[in-house]
Protein backbone atom coordinates (compact mmCIF):
# COMPACT_ATOMS: atom_id res chain seq x y z
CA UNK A 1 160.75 105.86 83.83
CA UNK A 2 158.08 103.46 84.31
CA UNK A 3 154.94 103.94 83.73
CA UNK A 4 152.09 102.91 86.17
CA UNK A 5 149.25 101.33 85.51
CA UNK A 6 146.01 101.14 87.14
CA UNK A 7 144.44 97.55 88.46
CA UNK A 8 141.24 97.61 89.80
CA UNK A 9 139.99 95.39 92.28
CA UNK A 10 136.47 94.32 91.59
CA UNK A 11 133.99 93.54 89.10
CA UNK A 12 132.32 95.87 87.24
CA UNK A 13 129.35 94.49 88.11
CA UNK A 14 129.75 96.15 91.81
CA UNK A 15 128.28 99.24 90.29
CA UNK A 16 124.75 97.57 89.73
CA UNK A 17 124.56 97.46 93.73
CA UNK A 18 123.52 101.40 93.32
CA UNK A 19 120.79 100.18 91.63
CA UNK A 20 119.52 98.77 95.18
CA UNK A 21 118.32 102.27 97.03
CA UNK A 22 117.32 103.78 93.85
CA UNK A 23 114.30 100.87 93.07
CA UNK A 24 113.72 101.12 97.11
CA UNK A 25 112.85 104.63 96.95
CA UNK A 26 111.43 104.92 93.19
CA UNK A 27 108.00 104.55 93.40
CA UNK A 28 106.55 106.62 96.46
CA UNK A 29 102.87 105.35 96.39
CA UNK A 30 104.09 101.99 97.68
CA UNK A 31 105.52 103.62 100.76
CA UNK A 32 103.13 106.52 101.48
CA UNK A 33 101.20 105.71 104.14
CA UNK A 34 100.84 106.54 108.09
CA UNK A 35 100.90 103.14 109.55
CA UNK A 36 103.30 100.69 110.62
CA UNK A 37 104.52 103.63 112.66
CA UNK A 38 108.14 103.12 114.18
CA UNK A 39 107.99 105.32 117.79
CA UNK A 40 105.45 107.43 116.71
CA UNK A 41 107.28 108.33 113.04
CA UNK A 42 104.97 107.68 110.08
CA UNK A 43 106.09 104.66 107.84
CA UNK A 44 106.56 106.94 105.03
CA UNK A 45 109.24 109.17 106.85
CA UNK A 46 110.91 106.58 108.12
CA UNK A 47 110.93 104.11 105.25
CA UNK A 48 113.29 106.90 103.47
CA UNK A 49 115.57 107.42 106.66
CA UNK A 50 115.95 103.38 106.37
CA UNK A 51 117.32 103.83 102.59
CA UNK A 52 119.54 106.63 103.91
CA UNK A 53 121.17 104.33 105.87
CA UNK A 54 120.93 101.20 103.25
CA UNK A 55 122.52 103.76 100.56
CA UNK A 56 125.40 104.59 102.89
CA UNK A 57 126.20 101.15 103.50
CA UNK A 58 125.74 100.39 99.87
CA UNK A 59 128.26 103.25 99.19
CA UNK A 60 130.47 102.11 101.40
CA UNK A 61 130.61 98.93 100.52
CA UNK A 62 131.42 99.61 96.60
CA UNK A 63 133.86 101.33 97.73
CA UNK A 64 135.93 99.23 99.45
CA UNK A 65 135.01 96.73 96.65
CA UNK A 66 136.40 99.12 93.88
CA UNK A 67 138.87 100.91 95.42
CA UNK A 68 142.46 100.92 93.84
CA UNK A 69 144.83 99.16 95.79
């Protein structure tokens, strides 16, 4: 019987890119505030639907990176 072994793909270093939403969103009193608006939406509310987005593709992309083949 042979036994299987695991072989990852990337780096470990990959994992650091979670780091990337977390210091975008960690301190709120740089992005609360009203103005720029984007079509009418307050900077503040929008700024976090941007990271939503940014952390998906972040997600996504260790993912791919890290995934076993």
């Amino acid at each position: 019987m042979e036994r299987a072994t695991s072989k990852k793909k990337g780096s470990p270093w990959w994992y650091l890119l979670i780091l990337v939403p977390l210091i975008g969103t960690l301190f709120p009193a740089f992005y609360a505030s009203v103005s720029p608006e984007l079509w009418g939406i307050p900077f503040f509310y929008w700024y976090q639907m941007l990271w939503v987005i940014i952390s998906s593709i972040v997600t996504a992309i260790m993912y791919w990176m890290l995934k076993e083949s």
